[in-house]
PDB file of N, CA and C in Angstrom:
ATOM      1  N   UNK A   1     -10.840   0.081  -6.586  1.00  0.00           N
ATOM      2  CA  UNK A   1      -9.922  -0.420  -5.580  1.00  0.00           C
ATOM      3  C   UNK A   1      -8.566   0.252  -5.773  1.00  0.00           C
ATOM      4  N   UNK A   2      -7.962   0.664  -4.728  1.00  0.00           N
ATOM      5  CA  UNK A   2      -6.594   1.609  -4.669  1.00  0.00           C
ATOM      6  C   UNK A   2      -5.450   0.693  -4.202  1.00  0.00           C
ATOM      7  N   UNK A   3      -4.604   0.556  -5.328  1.00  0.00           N
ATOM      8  CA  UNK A   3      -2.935  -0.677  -4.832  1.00  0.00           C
ATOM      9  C   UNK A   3      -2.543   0.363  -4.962  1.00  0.00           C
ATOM     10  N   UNK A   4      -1.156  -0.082  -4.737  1.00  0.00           N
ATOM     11  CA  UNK A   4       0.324   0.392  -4.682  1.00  0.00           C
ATOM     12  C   UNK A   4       0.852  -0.548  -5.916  1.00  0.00           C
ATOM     13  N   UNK A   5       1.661   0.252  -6.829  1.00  0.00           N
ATOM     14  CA  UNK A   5       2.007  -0.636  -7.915  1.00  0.00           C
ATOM     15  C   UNK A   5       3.136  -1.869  -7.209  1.00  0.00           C
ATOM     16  N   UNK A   6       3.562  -2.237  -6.080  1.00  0.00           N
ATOM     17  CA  UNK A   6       4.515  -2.745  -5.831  1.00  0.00           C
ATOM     18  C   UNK A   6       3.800  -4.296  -5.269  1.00  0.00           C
ATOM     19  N   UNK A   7       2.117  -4.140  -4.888  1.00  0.00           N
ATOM     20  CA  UNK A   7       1.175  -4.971  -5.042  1.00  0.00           C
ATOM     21  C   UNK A   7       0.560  -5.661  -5.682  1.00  0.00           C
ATOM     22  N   UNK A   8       1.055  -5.232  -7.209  1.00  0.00           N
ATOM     23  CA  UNK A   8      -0.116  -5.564  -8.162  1.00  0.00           C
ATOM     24  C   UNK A   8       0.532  -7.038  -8.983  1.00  0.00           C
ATOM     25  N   UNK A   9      -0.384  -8.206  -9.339  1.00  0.00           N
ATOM     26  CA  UNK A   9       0.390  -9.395  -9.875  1.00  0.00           C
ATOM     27  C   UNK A   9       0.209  -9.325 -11.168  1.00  0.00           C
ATOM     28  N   UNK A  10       0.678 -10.453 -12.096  1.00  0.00           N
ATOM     29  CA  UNK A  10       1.626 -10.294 -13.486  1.00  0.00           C
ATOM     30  C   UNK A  10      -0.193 -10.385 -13.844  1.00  0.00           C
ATOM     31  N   UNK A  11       0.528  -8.867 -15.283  1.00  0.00           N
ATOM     32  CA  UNK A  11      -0.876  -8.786 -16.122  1.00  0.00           C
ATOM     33  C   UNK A  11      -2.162  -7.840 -15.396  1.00  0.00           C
ATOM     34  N   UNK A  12      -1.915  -7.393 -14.406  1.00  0.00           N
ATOM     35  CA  UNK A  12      -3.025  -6.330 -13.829  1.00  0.00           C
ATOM     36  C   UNK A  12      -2.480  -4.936 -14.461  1.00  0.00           C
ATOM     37  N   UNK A  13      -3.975  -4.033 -14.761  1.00  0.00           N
ATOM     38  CA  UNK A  13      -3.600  -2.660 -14.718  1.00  0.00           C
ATOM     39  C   UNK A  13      -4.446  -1.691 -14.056  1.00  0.00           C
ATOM     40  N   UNK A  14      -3.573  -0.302 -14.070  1.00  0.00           N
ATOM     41  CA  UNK A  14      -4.676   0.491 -13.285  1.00  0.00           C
ATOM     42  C   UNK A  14      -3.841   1.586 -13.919  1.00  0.00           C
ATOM     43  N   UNK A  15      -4.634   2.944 -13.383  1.00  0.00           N
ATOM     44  CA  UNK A  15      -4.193   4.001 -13.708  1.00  0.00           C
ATOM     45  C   UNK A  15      -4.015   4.861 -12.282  1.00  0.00           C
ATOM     46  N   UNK A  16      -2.959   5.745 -12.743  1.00  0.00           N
ATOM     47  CA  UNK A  16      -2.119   6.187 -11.625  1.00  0.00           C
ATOM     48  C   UNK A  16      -2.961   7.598 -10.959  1.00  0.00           C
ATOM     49  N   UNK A  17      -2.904   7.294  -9.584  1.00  0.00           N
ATOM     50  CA  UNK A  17      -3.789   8.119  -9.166  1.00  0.00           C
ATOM     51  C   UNK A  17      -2.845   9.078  -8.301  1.00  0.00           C
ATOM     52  N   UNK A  18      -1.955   8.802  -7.602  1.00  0.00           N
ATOM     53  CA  UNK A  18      -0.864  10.100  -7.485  1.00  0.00           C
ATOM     54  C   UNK A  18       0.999   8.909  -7.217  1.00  0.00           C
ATOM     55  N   UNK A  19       1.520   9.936  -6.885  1.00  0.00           N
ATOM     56  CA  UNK A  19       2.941   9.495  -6.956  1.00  0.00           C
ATOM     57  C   UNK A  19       3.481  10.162  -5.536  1.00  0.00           C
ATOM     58  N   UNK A  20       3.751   9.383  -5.135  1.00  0.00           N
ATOM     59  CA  UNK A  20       4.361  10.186  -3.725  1.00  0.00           C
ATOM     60  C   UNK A  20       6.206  10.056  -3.303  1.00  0.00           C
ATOM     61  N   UNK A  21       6.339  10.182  -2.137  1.00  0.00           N
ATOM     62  CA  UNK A  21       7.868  10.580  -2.229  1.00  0.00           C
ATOM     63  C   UNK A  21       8.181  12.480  -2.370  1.00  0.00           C
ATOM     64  N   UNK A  22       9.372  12.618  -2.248  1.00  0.00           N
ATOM     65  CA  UNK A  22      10.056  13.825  -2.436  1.00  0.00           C
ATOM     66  C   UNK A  22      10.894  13.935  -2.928  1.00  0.00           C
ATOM     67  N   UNK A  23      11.712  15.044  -3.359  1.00  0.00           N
ATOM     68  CA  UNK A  23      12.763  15.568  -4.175  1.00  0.00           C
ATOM     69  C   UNK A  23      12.725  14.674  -5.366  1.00  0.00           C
ATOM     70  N   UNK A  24      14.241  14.374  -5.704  1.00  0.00           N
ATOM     71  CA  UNK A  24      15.037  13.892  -6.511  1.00  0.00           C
ATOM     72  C   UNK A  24      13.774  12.308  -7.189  1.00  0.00           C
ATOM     73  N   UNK A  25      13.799  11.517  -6.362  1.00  0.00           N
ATOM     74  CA  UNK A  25      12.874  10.064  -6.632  1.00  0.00           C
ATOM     75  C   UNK A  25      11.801  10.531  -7.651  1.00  0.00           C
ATOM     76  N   UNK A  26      10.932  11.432  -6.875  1.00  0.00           N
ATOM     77  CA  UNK A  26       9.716  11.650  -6.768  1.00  0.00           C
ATOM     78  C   UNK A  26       9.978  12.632  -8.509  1.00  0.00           C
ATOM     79  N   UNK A  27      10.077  13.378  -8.821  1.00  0.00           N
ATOM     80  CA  UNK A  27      10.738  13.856 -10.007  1.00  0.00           C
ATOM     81  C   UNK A  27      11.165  13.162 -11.146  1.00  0.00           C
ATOM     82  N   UNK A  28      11.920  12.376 -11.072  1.00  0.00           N
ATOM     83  CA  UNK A  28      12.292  11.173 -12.242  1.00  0.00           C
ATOM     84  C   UNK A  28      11.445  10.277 -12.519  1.00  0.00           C
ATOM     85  N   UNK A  29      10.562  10.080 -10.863  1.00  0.00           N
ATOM     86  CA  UNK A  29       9.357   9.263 -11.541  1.00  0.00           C
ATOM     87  C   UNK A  29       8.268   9.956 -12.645  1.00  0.00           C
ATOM     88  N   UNK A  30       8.241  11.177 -12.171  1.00  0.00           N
ATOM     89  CA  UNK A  30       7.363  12.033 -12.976  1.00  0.00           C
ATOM     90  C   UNK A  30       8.081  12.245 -14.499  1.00  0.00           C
ATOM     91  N   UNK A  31       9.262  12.191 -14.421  1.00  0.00           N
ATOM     92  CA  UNK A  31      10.105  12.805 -15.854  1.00  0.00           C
ATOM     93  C   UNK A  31       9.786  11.164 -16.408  1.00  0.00           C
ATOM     94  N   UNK A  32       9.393  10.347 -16.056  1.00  0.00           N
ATOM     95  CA  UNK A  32       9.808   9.347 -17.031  1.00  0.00           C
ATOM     96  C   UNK A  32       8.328   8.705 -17.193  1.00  0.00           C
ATOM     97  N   UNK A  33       7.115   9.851 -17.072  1.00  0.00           N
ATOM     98  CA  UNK A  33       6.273   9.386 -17.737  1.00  0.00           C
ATOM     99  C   UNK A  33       4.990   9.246 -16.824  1.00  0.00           C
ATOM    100  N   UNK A  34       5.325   8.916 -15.361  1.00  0.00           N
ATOM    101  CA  UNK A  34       4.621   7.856 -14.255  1.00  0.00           C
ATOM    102  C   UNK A  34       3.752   9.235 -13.970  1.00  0.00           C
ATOM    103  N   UNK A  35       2.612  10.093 -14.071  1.00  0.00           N
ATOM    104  CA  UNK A  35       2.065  10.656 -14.027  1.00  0.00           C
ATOM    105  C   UNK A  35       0.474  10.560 -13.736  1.00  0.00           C
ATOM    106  N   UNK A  36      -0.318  11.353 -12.806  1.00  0.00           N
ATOM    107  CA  UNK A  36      -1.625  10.975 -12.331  1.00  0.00           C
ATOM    108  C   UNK A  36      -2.376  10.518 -13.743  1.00  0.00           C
ATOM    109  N   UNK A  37      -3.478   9.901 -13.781  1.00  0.00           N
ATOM    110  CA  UNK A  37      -3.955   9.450 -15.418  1.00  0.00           C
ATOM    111  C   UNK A  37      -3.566   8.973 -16.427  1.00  0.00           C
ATOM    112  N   UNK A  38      -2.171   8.256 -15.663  1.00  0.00           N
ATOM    113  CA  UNK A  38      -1.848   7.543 -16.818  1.00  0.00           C
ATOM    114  C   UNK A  38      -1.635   6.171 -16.604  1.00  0.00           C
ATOM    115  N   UNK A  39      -2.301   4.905 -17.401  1.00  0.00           N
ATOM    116  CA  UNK A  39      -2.076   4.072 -17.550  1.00  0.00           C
ATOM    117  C   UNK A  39      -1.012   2.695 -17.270  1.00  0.00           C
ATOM    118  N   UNK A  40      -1.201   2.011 -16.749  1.00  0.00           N
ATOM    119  CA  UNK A  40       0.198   1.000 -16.223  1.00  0.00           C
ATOM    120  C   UNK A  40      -0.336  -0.461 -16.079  1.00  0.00           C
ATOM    121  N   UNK A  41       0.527  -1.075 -17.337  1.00  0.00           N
ATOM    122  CA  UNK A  41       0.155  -2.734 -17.374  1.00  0.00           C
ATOM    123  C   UNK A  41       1.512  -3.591 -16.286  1.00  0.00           C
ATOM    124  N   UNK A  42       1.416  -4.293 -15.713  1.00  0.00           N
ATOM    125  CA  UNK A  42       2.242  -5.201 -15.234  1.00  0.00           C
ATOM    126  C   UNK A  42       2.917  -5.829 -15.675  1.00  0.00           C
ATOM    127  N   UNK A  43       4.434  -6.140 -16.716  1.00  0.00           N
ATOM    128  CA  UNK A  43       4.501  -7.269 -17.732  1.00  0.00           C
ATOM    129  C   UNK A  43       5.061  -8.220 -17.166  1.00  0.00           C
ATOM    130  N   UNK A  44       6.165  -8.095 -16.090  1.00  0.00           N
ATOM    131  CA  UNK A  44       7.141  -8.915 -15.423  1.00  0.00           C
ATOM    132  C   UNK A  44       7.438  -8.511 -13.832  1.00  0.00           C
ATOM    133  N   UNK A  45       7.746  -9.561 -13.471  1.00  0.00           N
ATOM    134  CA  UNK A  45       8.489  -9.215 -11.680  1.00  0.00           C
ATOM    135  C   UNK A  45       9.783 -10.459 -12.173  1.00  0.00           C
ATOM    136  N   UNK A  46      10.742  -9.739 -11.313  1.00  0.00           N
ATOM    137  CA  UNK A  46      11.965 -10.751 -10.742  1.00  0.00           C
ATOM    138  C   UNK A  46      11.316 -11.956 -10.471  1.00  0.00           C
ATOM    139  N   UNK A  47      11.990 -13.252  -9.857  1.00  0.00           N
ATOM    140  CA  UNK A  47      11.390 -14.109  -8.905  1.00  0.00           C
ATOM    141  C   UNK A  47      11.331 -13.756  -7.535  1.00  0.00           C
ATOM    142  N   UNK A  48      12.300 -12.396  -7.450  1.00  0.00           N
ATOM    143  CA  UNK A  48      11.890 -12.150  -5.802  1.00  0.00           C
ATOM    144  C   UNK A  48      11.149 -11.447  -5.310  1.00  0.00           C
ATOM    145  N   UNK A  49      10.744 -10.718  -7.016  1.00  0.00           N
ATOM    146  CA  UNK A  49      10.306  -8.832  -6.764  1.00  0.00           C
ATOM    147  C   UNK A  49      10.555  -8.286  -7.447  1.00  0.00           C
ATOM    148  N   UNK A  50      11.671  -7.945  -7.447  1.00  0.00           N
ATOM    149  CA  UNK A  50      12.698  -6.901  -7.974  1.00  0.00           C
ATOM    150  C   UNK A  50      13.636  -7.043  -8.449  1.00  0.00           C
ATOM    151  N   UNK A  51      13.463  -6.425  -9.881  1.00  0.00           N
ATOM    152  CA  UNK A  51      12.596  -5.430  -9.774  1.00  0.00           C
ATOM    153  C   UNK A  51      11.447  -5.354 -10.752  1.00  0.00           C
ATOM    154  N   UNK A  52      10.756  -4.720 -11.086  1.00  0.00           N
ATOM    155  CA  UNK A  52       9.446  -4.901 -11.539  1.00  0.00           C
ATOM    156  C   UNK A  52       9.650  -4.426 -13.277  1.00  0.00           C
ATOM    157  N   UNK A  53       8.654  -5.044 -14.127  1.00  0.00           N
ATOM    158  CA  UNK A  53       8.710  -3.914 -15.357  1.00  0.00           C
ATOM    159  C   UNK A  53       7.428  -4.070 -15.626  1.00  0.00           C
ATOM    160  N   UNK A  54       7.050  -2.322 -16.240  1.00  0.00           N
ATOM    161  CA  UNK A  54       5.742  -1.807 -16.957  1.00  0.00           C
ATOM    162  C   UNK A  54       5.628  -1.712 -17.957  1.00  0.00           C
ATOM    163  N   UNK A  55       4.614  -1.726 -18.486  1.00  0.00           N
ATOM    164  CA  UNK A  55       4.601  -0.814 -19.689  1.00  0.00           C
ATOM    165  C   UNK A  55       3.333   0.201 -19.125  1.00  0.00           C
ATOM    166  N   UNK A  56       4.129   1.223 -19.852  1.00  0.00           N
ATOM    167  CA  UNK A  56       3.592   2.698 -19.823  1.00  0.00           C
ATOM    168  C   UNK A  56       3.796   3.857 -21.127  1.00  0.00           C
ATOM    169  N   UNK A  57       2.819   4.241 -21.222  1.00  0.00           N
ATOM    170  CA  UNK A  57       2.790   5.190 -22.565  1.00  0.00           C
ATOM    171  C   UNK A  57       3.539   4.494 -24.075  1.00  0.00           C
ATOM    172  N   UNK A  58       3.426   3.112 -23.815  1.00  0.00           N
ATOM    173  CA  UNK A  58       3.591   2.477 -25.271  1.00  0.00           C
ATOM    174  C   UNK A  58       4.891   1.991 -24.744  1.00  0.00           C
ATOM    175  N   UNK A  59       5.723   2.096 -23.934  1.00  0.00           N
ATOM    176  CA  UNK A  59       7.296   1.712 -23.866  1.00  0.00           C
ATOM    177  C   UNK A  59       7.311   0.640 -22.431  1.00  0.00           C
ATOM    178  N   UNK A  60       8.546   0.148 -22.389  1.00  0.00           N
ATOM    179  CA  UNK A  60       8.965  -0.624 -21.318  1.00  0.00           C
ATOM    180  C   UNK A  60       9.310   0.029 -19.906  1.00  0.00           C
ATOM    181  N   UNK A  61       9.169  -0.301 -18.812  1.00  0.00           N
ATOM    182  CA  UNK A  61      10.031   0.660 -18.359  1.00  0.00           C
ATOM    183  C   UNK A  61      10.023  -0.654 -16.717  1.00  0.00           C
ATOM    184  N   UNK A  62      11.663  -0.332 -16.280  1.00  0.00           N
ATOM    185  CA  UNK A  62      12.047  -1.364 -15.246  1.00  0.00           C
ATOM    186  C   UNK A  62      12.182  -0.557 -13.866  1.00  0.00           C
ATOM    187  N   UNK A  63      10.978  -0.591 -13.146  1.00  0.00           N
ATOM    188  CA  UNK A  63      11.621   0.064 -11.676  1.00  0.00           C
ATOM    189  C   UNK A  63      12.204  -1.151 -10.253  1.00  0.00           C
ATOM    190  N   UNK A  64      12.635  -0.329  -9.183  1.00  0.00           N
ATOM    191  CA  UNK A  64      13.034  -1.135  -7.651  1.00  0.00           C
ATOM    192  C   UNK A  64      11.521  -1.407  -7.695  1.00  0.00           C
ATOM    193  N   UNK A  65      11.514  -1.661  -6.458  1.00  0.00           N
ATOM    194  CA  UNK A  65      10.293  -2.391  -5.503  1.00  0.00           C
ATOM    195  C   UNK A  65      10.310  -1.089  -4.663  1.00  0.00           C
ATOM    196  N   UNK A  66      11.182  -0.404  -4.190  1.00  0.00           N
ATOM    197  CA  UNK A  66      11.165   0.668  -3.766  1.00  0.00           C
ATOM    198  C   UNK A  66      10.425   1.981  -4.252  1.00  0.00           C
ATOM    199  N   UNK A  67      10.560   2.157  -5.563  1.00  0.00           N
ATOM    200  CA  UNK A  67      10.018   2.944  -6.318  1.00  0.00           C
ATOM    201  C   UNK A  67       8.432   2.797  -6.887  1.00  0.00           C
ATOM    202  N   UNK A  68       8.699   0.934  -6.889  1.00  0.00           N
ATOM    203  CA  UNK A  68       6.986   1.110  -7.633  1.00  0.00           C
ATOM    204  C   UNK A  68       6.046   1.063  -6.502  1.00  0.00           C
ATOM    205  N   UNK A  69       6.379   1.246  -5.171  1.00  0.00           N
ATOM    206  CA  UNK A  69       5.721   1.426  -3.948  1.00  0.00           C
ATOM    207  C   UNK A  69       5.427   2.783  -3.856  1.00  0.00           C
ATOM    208  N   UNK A  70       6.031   3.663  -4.091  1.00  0.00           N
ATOM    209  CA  UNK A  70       5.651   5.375  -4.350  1.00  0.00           C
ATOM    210  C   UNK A  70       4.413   5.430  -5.045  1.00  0.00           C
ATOM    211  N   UNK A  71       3.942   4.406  -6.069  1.00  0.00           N
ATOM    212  CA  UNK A  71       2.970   4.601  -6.903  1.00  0.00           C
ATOM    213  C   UNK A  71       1.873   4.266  -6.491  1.00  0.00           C
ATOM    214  N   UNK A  72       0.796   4.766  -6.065  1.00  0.00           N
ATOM    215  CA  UNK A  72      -0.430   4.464  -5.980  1.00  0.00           C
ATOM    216  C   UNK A  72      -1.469   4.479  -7.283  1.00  0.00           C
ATOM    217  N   UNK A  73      -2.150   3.604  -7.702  1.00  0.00           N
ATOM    218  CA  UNK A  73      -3.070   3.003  -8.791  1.00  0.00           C
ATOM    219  C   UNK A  73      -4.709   2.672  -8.443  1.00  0.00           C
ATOM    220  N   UNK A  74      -5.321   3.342  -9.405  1.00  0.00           N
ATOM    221  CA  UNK A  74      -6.505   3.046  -9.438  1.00  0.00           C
ATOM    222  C   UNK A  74      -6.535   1.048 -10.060  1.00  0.00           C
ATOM    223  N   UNK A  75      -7.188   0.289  -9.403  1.00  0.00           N
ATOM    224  CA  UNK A  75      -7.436  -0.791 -10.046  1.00  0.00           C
ATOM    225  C   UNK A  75      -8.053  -0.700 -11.788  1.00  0.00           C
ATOM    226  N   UNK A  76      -8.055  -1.547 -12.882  1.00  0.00           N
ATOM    227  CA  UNK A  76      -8.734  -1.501 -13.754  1.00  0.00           C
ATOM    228  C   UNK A  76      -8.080  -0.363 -14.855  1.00  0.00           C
ATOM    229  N   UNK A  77      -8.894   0.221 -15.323  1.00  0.00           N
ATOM    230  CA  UNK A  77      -8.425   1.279 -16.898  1.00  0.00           C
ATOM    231  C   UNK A  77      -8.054   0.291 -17.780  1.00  0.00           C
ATOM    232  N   UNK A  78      -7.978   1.605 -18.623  1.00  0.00           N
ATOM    233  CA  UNK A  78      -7.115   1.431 -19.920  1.00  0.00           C
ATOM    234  C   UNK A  78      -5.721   0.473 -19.738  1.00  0.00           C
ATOM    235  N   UNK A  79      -5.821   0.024 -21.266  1.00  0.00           N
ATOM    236  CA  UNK A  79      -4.300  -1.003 -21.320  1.00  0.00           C
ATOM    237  C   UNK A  79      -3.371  -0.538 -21.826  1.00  0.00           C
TER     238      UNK A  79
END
């Protein structure tokens, strides 16, 4: 099953199946790890949303709602 990480509820994971967007966004998401085949647990949301935090490649990491919508995810994988 294919989400959008900006879909996914507390404690789901999947692995990242591409990253979309352009320039500048789309780049930092990639520099900071968010890469096709890699892994993404859910740990927290705001109460409204936003913004979201992961863990990815062993670390924390806090995006918008804006950003974790760029991410498309395989349901399931690795933790």
């Amino acid at each position: 099953m294919i989400k959008r990480l900006d879909e996914f509820a507390l404690g789901e994971t999947g692995v990242v199946k591409t990253v979309e967007g352009e320039g500048m966004l789309r780049r930092r998401l990639l520099d900071m790890g968010v890469t096709p085949g890699t892994a993404i647990f859910l740990r927290k949301k705001a109460p409204l949303g936003d913004p979201i935090e992961i863990t990815i490649r062993g670390y924390e990491l806090t995006l918008r709602k804006t950003e974790a919508h760029l991410i498309v995810l395989e349901m399931g994988g690795r933790k």
